[in-house]
N, C-alpha and C. Protein backbone atom coordinates (compact mmCIF):
# COMPACT_ATOMS: atom_id res chain seq x y z
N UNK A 1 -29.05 -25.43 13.95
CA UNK A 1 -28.93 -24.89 15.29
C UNK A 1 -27.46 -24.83 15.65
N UNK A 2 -27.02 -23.66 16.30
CA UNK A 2 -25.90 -23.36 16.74
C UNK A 2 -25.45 -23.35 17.89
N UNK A 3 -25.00 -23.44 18.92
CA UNK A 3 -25.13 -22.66 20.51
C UNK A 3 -23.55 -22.21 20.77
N UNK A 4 -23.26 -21.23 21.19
CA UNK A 4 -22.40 -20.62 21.57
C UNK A 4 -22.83 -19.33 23.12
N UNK A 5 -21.03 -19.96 23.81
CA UNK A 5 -22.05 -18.82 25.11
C UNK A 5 -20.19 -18.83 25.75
N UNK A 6 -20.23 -17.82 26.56
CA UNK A 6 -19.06 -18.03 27.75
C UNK A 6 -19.81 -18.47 28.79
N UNK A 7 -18.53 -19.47 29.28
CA UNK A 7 -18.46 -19.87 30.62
C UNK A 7 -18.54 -19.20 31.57
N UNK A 8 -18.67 -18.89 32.47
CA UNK A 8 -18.76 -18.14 33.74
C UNK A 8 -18.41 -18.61 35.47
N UNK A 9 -17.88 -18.29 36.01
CA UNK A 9 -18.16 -18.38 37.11
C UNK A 9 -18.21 -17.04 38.21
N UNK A 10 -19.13 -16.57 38.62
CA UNK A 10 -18.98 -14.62 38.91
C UNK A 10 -18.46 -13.96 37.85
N UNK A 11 -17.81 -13.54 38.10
CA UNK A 11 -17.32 -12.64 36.95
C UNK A 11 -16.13 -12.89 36.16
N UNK A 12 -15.42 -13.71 36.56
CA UNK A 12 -14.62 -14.81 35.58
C UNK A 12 -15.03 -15.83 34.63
N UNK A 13 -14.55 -14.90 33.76
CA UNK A 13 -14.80 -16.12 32.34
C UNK A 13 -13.36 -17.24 32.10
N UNK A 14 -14.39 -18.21 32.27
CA UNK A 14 -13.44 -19.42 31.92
C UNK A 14 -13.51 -20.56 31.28
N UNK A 15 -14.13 -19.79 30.04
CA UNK A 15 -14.09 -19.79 28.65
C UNK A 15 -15.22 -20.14 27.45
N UNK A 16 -15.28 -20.37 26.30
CA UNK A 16 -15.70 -20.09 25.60
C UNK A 16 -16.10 -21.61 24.89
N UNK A 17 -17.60 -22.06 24.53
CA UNK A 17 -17.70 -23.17 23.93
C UNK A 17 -18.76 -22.78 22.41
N UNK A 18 -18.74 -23.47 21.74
CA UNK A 18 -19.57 -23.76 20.34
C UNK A 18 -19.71 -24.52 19.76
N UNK A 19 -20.97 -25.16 19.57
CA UNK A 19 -21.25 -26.01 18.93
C UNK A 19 -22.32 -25.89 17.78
N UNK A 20 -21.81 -26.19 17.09
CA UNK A 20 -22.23 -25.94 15.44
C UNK A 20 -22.30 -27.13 14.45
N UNK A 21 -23.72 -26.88 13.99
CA UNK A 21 -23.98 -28.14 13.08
C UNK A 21 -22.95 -27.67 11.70
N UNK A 22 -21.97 -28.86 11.40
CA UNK A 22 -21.58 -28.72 10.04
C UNK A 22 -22.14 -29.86 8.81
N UNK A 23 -23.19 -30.37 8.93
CA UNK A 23 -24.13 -31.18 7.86
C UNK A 23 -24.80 -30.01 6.78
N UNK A 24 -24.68 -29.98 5.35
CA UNK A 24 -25.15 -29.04 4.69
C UNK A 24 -26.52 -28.90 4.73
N UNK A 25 -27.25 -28.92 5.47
CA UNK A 25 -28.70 -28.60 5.05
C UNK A 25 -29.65 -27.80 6.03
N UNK A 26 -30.11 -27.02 4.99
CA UNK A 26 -31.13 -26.23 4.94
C UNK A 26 -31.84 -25.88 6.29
N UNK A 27 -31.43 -24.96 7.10
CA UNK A 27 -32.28 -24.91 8.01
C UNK A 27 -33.99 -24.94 8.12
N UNK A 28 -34.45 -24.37 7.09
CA UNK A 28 -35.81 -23.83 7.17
C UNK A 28 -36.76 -25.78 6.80
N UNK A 29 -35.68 -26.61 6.01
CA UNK A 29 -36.54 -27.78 5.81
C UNK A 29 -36.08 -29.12 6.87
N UNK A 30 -35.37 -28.66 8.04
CA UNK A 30 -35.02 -29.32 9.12
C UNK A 30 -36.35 -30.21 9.73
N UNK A 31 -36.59 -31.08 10.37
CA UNK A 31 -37.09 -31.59 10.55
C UNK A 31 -37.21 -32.16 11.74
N UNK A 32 -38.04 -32.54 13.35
CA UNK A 32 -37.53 -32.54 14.23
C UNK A 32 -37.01 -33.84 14.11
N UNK A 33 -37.16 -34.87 13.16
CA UNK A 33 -36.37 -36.11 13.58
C UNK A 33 -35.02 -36.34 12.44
N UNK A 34 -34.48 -35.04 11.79
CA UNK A 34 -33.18 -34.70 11.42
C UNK A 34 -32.05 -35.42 12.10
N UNK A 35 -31.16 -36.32 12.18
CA UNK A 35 -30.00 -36.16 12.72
C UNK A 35 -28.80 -35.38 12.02
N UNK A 36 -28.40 -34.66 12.63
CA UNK A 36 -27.42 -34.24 12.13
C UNK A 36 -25.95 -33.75 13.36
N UNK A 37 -24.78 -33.46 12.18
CA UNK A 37 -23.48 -33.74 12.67
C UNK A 37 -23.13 -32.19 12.88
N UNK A 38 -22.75 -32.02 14.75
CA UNK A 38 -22.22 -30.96 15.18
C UNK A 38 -20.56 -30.78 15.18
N UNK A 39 -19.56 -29.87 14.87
CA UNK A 39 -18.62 -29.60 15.18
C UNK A 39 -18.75 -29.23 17.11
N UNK A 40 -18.14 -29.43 18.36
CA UNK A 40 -17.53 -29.07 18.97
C UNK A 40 -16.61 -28.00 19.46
N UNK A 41 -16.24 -26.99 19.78
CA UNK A 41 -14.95 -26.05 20.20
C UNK A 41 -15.35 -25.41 21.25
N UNK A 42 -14.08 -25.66 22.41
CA UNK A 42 -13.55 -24.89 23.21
C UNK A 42 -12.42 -23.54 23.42
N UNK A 43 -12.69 -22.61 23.32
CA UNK A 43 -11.93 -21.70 23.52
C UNK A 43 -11.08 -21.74 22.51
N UNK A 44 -11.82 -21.84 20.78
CA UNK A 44 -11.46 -21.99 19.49
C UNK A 44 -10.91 -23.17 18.89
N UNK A 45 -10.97 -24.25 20.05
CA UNK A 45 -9.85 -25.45 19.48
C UNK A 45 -10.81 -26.18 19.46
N UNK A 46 -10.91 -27.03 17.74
CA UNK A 46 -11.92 -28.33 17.73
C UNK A 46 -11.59 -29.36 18.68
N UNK A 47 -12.93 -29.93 19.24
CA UNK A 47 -12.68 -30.94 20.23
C UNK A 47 -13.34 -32.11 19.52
N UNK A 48 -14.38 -31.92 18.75
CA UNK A 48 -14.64 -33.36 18.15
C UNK A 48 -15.96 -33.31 17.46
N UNK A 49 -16.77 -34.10 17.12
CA UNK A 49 -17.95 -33.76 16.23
C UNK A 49 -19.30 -34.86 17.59
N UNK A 50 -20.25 -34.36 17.24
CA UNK A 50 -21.30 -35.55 18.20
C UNK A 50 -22.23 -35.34 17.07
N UNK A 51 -23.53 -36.33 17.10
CA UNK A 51 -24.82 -36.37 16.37
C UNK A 51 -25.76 -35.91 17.18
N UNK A 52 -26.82 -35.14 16.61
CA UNK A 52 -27.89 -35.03 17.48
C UNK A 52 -28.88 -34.67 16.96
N UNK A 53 -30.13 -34.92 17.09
CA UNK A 53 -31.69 -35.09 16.56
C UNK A 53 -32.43 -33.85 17.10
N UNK A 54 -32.53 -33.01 16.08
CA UNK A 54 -33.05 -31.71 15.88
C UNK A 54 -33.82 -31.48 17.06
N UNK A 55 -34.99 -32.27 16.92
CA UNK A 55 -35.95 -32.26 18.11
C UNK A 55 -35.97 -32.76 19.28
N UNK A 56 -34.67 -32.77 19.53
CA UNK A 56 -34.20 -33.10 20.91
C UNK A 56 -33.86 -31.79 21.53
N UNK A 57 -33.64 -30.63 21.38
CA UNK A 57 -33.45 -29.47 21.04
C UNK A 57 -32.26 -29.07 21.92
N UNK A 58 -31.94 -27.69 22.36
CA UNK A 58 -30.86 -27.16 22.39
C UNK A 58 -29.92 -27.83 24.18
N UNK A 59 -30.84 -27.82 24.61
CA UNK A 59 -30.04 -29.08 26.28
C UNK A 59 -29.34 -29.92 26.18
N UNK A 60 -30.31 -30.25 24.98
CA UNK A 60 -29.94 -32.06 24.56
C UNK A 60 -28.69 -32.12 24.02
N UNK A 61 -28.68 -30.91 22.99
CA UNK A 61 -27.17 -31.17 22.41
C UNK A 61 -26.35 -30.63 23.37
N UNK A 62 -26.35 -29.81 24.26
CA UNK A 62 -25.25 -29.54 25.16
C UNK A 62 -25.07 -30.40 25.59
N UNK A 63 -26.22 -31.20 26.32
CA UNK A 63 -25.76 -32.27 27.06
C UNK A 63 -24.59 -33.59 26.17
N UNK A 64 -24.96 -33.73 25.05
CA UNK A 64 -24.25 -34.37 24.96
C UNK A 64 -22.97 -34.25 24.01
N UNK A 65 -22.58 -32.48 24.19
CA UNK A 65 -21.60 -32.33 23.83
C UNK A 65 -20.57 -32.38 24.77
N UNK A 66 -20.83 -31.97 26.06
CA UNK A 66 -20.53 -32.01 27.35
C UNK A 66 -19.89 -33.48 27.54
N UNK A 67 -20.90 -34.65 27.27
CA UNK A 67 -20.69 -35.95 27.78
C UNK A 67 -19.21 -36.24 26.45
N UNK A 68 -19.39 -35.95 25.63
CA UNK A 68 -18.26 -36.30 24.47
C UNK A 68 -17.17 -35.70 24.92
N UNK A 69 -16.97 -34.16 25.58
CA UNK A 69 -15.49 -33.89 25.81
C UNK A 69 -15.19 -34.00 27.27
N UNK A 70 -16.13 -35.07 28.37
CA UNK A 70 -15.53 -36.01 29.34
C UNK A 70 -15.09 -36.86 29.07
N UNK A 71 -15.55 -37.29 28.10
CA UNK A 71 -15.15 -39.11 27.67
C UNK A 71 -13.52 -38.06 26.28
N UNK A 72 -13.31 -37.39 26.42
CA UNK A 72 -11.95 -37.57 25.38
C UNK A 72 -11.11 -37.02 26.48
């Protein structure tokens, strides 16, 4: 799982986030109790890596990609 989106506020973009699993494996034999390791980036610049459990699904990891680049 990937998520990527712009920021918004009206019609100002203020900016750009992605988070991307970089653990090698296999999407199709994922599993919902998988953990695996996301890359981070803001507006192209790595911010840091978080873990997160497949079947926690796509909130979950925002959420706590979100909580990782308050706390840096």
């Amino acid at each position: 799982m990937s998520l990527h989106f712009d920021l918004k506020m009206g019609l100002e973009t203020l900016g750009f986030m992605e988070i991307q699993r970089i653990d090698n494996t296999d999407r199709n034999t994922l599993s919902d109790n998988e953990v695996s390791t996301y890359m981070v980036r803001v507006n192209g610049v790595e911010k840091g890596t978080v873990r997160h459990r497949y079947g926690d699904g796509a909130w979950a990891l925002l959420r706590t990609a979100l909580d990782e680049l308050m706390e840096a």
